[in-house]
Every structure is written in C-alpha cells, then in structure tokens.
C-alpha atoms as a PDB file:
ATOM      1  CA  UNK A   1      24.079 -22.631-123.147  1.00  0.00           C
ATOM      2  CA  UNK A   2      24.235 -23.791-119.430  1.00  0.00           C
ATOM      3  CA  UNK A   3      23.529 -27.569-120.835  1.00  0.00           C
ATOM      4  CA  UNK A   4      25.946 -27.395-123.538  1.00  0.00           C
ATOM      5  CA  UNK A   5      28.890 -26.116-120.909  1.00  0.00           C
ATOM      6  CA  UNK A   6      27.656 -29.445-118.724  1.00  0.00           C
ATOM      7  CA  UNK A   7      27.852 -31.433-121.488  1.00  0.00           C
ATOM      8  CA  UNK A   8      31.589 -31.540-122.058  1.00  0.00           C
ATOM      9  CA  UNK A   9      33.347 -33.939-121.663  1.00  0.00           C
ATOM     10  CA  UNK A  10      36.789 -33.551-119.375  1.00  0.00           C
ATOM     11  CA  UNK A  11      40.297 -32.346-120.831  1.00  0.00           C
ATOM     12  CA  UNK A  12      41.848 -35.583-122.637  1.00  0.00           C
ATOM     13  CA  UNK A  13      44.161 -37.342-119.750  1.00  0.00           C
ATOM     14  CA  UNK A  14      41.952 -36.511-116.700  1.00  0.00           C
ATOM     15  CA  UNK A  15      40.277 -39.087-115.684  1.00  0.00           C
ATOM     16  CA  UNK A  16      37.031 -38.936-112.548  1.00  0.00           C
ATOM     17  CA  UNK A  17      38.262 -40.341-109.411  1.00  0.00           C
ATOM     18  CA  UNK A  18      35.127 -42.696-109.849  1.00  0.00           C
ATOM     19  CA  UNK A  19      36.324 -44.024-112.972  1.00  0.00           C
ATOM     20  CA  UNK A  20      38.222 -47.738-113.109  1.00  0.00           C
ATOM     21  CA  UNK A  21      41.920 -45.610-113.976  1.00  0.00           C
ATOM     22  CA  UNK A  22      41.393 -43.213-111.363  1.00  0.00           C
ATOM     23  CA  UNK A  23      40.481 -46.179-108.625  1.00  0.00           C
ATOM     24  CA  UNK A  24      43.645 -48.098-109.877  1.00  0.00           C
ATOM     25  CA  UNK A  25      45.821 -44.662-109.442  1.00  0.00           C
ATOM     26  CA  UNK A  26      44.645 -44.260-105.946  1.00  0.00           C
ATOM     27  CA  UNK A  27      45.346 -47.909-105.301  1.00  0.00           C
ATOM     28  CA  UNK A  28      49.081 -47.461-106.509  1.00  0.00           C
ATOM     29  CA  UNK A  29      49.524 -44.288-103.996  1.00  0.00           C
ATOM     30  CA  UNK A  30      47.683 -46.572-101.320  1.00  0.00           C
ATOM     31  CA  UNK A  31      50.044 -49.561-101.756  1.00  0.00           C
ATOM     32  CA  UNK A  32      53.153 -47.318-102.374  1.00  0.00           C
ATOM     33  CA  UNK A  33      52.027 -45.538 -99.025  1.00  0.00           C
ATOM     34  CA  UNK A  34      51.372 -48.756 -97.012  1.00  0.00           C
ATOM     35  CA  UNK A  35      55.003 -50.036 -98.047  1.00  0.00           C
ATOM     36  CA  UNK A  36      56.886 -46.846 -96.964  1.00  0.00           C
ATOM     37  CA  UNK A  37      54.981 -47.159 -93.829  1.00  0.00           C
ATOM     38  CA  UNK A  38      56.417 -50.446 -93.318  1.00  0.00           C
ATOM     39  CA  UNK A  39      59.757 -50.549 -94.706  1.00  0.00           C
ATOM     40  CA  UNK A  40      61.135 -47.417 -94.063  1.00  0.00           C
ATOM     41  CA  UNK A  41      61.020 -48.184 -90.081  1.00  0.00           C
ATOM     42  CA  UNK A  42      62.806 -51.020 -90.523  1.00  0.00           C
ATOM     43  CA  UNK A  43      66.154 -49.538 -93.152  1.00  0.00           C
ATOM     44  CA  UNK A  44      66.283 -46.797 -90.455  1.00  0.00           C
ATOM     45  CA  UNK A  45      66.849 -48.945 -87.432  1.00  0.00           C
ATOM     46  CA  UNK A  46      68.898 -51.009 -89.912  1.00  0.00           C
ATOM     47  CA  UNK A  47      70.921 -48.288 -90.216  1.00  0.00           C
ATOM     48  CA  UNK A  48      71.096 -47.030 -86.087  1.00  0.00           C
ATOM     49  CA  UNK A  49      71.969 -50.718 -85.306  1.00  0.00           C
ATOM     50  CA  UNK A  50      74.522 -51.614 -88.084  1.00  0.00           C
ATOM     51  CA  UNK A  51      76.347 -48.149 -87.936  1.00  0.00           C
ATOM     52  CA  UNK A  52      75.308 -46.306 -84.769  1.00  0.00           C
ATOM     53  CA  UNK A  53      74.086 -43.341 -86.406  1.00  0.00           C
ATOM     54  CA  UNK A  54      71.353 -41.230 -84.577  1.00  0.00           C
ATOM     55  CA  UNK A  55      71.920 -43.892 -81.571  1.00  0.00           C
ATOM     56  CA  UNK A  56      70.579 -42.281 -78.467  1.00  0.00           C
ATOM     57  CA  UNK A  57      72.707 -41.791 -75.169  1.00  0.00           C
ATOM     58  CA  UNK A  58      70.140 -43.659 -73.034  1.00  0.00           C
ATOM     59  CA  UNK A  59      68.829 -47.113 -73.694  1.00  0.00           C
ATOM     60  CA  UNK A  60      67.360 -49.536 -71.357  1.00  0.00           C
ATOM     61  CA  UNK A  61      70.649 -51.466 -71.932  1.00  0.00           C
ATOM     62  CA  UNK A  62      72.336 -53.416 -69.513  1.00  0.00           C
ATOM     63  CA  UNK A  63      75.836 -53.991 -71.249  1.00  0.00           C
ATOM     64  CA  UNK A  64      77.572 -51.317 -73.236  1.00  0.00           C
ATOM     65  CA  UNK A  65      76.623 -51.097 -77.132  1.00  0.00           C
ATOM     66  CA  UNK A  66      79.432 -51.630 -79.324  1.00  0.00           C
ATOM     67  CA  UNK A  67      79.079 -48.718 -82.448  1.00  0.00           C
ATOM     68  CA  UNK A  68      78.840 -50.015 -85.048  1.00  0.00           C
ATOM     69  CA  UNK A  69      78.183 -53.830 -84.432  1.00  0.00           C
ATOM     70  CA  UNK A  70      81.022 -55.567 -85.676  1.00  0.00           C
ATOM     71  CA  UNK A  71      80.771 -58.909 -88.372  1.00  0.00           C
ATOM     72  CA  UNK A  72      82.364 -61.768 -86.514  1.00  0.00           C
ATOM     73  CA  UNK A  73      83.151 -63.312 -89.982  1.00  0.00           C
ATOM     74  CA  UNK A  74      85.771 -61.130 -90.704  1.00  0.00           C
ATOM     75  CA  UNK A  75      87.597 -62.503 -88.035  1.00  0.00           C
ATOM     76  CA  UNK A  76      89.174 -65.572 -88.506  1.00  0.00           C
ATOM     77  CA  UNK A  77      88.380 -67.898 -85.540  1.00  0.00           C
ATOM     78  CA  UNK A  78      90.119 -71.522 -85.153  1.00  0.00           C
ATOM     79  CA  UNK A  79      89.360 -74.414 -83.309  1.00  0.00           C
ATOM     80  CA  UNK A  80      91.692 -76.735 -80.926  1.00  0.00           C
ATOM     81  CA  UNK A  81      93.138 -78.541 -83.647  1.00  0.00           C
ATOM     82  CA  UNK A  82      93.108 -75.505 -85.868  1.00  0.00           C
ATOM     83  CA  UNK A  83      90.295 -76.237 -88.024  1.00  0.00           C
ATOM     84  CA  UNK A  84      88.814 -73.062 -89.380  1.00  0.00           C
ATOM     85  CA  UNK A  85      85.213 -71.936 -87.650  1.00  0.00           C
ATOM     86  CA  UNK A  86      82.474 -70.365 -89.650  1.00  0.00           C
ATOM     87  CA  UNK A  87      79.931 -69.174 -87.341  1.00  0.00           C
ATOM     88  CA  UNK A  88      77.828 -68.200 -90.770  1.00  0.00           C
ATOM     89  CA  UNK A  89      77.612 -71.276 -91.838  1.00  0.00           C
ATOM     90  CA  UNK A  90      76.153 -72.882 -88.519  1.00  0.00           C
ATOM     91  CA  UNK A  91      72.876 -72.861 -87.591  1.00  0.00           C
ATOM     92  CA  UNK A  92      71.932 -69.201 -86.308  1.00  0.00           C
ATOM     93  CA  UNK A  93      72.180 -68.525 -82.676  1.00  0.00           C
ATOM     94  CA  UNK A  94      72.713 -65.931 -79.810  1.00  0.00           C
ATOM     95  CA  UNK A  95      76.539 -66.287 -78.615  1.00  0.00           C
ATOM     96  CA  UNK A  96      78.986 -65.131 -76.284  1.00  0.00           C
ATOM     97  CA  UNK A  97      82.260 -64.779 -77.362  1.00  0.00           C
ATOM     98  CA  UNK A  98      84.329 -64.623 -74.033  1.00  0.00           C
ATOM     99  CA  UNK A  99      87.925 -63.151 -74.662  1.00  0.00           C
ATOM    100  CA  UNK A 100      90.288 -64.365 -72.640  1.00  0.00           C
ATOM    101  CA  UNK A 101      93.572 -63.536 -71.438  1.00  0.00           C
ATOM    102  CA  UNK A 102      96.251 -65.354 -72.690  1.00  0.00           C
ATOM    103  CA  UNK A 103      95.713 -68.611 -70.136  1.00  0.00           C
ATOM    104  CA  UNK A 104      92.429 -67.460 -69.002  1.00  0.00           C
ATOM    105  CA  UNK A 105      93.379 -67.127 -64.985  1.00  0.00           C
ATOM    106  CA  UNK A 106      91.349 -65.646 -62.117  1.00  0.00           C
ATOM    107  CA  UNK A 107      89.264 -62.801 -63.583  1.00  0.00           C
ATOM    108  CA  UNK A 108      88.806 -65.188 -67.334  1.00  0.00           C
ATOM    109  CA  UNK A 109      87.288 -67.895 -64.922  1.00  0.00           C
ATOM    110  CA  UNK A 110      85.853 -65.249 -63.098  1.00  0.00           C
ATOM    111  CA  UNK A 111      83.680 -64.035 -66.171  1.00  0.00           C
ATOM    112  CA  UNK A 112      83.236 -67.991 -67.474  1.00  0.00           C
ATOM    113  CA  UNK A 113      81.563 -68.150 -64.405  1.00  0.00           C
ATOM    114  CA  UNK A 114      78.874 -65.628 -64.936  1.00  0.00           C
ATOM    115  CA  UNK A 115      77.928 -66.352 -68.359  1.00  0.00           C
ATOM    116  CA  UNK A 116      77.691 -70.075 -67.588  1.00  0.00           C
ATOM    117  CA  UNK A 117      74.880 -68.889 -64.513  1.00  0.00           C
ATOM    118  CA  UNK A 118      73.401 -67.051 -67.002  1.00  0.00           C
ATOM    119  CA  UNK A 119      72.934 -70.021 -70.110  1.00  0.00           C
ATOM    120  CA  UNK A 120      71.527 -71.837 -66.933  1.00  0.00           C
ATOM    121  CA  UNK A 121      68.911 -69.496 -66.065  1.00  0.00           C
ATOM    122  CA  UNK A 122      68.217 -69.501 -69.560  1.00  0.00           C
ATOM    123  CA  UNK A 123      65.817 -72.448 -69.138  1.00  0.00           C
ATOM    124  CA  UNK A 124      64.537 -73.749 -72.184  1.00  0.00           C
ATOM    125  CA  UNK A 125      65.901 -70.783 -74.121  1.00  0.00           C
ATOM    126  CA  UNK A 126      69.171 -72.295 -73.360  1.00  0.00           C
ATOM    127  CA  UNK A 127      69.867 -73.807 -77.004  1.00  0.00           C
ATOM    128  CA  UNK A 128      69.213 -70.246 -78.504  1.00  0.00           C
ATOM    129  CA  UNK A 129      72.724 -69.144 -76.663  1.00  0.00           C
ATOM    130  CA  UNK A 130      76.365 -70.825 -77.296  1.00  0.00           C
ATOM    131  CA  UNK A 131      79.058 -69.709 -75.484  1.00  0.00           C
ATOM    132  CA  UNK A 132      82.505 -69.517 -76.883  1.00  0.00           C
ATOM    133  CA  UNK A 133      86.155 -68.451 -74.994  1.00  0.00           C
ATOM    134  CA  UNK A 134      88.478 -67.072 -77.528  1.00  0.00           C
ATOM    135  CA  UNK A 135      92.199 -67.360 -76.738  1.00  0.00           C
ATOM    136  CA  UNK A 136      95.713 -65.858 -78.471  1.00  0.00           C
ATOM    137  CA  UNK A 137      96.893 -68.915 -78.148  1.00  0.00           C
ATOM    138  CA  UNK A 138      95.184 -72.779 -77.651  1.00  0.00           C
ATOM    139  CA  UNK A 139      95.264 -73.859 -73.600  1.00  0.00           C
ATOM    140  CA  UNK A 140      96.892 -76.456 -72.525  1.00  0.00           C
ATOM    141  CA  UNK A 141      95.329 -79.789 -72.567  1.00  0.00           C
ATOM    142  CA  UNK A 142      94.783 -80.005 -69.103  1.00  0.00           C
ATOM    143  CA  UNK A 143      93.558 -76.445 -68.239  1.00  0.00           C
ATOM    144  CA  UNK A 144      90.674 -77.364 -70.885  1.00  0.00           C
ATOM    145  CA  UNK A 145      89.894 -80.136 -69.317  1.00  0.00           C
ATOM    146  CA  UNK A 146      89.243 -78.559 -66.379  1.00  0.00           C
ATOM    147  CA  UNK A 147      87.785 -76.092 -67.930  1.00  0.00           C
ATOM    148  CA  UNK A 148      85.688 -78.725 -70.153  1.00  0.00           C
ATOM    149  CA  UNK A 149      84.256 -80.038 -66.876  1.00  0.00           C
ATOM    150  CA  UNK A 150      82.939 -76.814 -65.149  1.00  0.00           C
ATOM    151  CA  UNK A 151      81.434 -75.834 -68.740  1.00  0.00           C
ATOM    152  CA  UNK A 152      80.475 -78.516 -70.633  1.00  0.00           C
ATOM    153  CA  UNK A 153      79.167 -77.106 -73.517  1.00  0.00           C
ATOM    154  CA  UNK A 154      81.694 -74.053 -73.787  1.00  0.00           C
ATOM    155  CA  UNK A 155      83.409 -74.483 -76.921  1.00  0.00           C
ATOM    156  CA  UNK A 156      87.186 -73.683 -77.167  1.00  0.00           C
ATOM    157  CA  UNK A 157      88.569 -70.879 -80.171  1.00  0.00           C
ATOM    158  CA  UNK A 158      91.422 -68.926 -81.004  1.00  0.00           C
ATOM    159  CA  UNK A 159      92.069 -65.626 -82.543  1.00  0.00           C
ATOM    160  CA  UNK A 160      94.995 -63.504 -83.615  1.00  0.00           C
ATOM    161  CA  UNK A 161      95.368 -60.457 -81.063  1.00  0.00           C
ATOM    162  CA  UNK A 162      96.594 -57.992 -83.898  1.00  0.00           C
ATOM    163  CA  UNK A 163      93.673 -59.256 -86.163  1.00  0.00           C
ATOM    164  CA  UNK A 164      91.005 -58.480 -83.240  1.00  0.00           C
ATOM    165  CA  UNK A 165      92.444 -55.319 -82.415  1.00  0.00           C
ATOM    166  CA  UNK A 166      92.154 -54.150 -85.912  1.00  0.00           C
ATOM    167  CA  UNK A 167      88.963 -55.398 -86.146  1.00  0.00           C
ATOM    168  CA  UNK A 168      87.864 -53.303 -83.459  1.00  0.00           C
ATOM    169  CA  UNK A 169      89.945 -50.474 -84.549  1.00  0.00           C
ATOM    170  CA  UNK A 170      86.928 -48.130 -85.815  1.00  0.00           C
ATOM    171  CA  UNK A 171      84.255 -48.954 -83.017  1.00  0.00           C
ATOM    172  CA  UNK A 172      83.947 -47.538 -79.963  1.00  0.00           C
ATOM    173  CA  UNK A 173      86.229 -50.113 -78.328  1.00  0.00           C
ATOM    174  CA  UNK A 174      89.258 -49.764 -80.215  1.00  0.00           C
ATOM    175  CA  UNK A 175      91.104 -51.376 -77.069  1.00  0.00           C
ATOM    176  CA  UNK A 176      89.438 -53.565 -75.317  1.00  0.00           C
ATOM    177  CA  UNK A 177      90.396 -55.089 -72.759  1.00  0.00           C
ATOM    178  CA  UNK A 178      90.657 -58.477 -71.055  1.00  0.00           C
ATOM    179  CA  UNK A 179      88.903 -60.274 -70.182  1.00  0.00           C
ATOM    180  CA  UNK A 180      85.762 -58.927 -71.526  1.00  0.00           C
ATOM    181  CA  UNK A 181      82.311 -60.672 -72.981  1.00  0.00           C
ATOM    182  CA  UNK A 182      80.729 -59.888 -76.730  1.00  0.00           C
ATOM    183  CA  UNK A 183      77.465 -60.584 -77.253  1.00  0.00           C
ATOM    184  CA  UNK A 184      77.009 -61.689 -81.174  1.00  0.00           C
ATOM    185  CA  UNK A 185      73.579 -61.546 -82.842  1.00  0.00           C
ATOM    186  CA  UNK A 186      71.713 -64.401 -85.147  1.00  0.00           C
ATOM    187  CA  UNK A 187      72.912 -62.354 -88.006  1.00  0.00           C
ATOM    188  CA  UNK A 188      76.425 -62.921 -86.861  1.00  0.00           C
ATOM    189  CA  UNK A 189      76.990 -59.186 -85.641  1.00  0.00           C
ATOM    190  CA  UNK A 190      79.484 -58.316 -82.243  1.00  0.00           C
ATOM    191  CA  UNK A 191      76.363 -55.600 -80.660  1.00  0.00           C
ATOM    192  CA  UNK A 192      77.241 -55.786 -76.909  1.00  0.00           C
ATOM    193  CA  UNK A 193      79.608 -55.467 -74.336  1.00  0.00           C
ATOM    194  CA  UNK A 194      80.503 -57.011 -71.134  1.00  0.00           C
ATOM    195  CA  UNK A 195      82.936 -57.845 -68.356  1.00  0.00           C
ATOM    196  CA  UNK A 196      83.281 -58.419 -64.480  1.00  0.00           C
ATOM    197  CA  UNK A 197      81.798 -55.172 -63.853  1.00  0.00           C
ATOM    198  CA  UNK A 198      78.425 -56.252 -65.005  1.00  0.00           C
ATOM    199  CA  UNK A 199      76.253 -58.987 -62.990  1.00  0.00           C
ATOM    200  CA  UNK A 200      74.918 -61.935 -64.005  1.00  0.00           C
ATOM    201  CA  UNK A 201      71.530 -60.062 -63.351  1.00  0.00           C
ATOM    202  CA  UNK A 202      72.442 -57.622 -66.006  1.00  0.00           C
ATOM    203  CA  UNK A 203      73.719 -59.784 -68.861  1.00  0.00           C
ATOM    204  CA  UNK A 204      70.844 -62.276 -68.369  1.00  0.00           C
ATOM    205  CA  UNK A 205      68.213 -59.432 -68.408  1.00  0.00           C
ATOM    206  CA  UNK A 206      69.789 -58.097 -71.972  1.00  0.00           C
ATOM    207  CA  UNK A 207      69.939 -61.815 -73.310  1.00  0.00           C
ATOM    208  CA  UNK A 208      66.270 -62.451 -72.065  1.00  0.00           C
ATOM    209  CA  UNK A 209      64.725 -58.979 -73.734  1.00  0.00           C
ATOM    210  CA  UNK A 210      66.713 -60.295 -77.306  1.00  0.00           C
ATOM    211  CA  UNK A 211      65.686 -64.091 -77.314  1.00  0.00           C
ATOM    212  CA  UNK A 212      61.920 -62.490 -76.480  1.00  0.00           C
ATOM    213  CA  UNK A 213      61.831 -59.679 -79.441  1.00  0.00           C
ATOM    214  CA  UNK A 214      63.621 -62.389 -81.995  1.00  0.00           C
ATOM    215  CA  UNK A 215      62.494 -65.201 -83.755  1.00  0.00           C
ATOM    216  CA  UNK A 216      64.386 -68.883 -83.670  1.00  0.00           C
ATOM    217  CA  UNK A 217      66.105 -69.378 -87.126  1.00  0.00           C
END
C-alpha cells in the first residue's frame, strides 16, 4: 500500500520545482522581480521630479526647486533677428536662462555677472553649460555689444511676458520676478531657481553636483 501511495504520479498541471517548467517559472518571477527592482525607482523619481509629488521640504539644494519643472519648448523663444529657437533640437546641454528686465540694467548685469563667474569656474565642464538672457523685447544694438564683450558666449533671446507668465502660471512661481535665473535640464526641463540673493558659491555648487550625477549627451 505505502509503495503504491509513493508511486503516484503528481495532480496533472503541477509540475516539481526541479523539473525544466518549474526552473523556467522561477526564472520568469526572477527576471520580472529584477526589473521592478530596477525600473520602478526610476518612474517614481520620474514622477517627484517632473510633477513635484511626494517632494520633500529639505534637499541639499542650493537654488529653489521650481514644482513641477517646466518644458522650455512650450515657450516660444526668438533670436535677434527673430529667427525661431528650438532648444530640442540642439545638441543637449545644461543652460541658464537669465530673465531680464526689460533693458537688463543694474541688478540684470548684476546677475549676468554671477553666472558668467560661475561657467568660468566650470573648467572643462564649461561646454556642458550655455547661458542665455531672455528679454520682452530685443536690446539695442549697442547695449549688446557691450554686453557681447563682457560675455562672449552669452547668447541673446526674446520671449513674450504674457506667454512666460502663463507658462509659469501652475508652478510654484506663478510670478516671478526680475531679474531672476532658471536652470534648464538636458531634457529641456526649467528645475531651478535663482537670483541676486543666491551666490555664485551656491549656483556653481548645484551646477557642479548635476554635471557630476549626469551623463554628456
């Protein structure tokens, strides 16, 4: 009796963990498991980034997050001699867009100062970080001269008002002011804020801890 009860054979659709179906099985939970692992970190601080849920009141943060980062390509940005500007289509880098008042006086130079220190002490990460000073309206052609020669490789934009302040309208910065400094992402996103009241010190030590945890595209 005791034989033929050892004898059987298993229920039909059971199969031994040993056997090759049971060894593939596990290896489908392994691999599903090993994914999750991986990808789930990375959609939720997707989603903390890109829309400031769960974003936590301290961070080592030297500028103030803007919540949620902001695509620049919804704005429409134009050149001197109004050509349109498509940051998407350039080659990815690490940008400031500078805001400036309308003729970019005293505390606009003031802030052009600091984030041209800061691209210096950049070193050889320098090319990984454009700057750009956004205007209502073009400047005249001999203020951007001048400007031209204390920053030579600041390049000149302009932007609706309205259109900016609707594009901030959601964030946490519905109204911000001018002069201030936004620090843009390789992905094209507004993530950071600035203006006089943060050091060089401060904006380079953000700028330094992003170039270091991203790669060069």
């Amino acid at each position: 009796m005791t034989d033929n009860i050892h004898s059987q054979t298993a229920p039909a659709g059971v199969q031994a963990a040993g056997s090759p179906q049971g060894q593939r099985g596990l290896g489908r939970w392994a691999g599903t498991a090993v994914f999750s692992a991986v990808a789930l970190p990375m959609l939720a601080a997707y989603i903390v980034f890109y829309t400031g849920i769960g974003m936590p009141t301290a961070t080592v943060n030297q500028g103030e997050l803007l919540v949620p980062a902001k695509n620049v390509a919804e704005v429409e940005l134009s050149s001197a001699d109004g050509e349109q500007i498509a940051l998407a289509s350039e080659d990815p880098k690490w940008r400031y867009l500078i805001l400036g008042s309308e003729h970019c006086a005293d505390e606009c130079e003031k802030l052009l100062y600091t984030t041209r220190q800061v691209h210096i002490r950049l070193g050889d990460k320098a090319h990984r970080v454009e700057r750009m000073l956004v205007t209502e309206e073009p400047l005249s052609e001999l203020h951007q001269a001048e400007l031209k020669n204390q920053h030579p490789r600041l390049r000149f934009a302009t932007a609706d008002r309205q259109q900016l302040e609707r594009w901030l309208a959601d964030s946490d910065h519905p109204r911000l002011k001018r002069p201030s400094v936004l620090l843009v992402d390789q992905n094209g996103f507004a993530m950071m804020v600035y203006d006089n009241h943060h050091t060089g010190n401060q904006l380079l030590k953000d700028v330094k801890r992003l170039l270091k945890y991203s790669y060069e595209k």
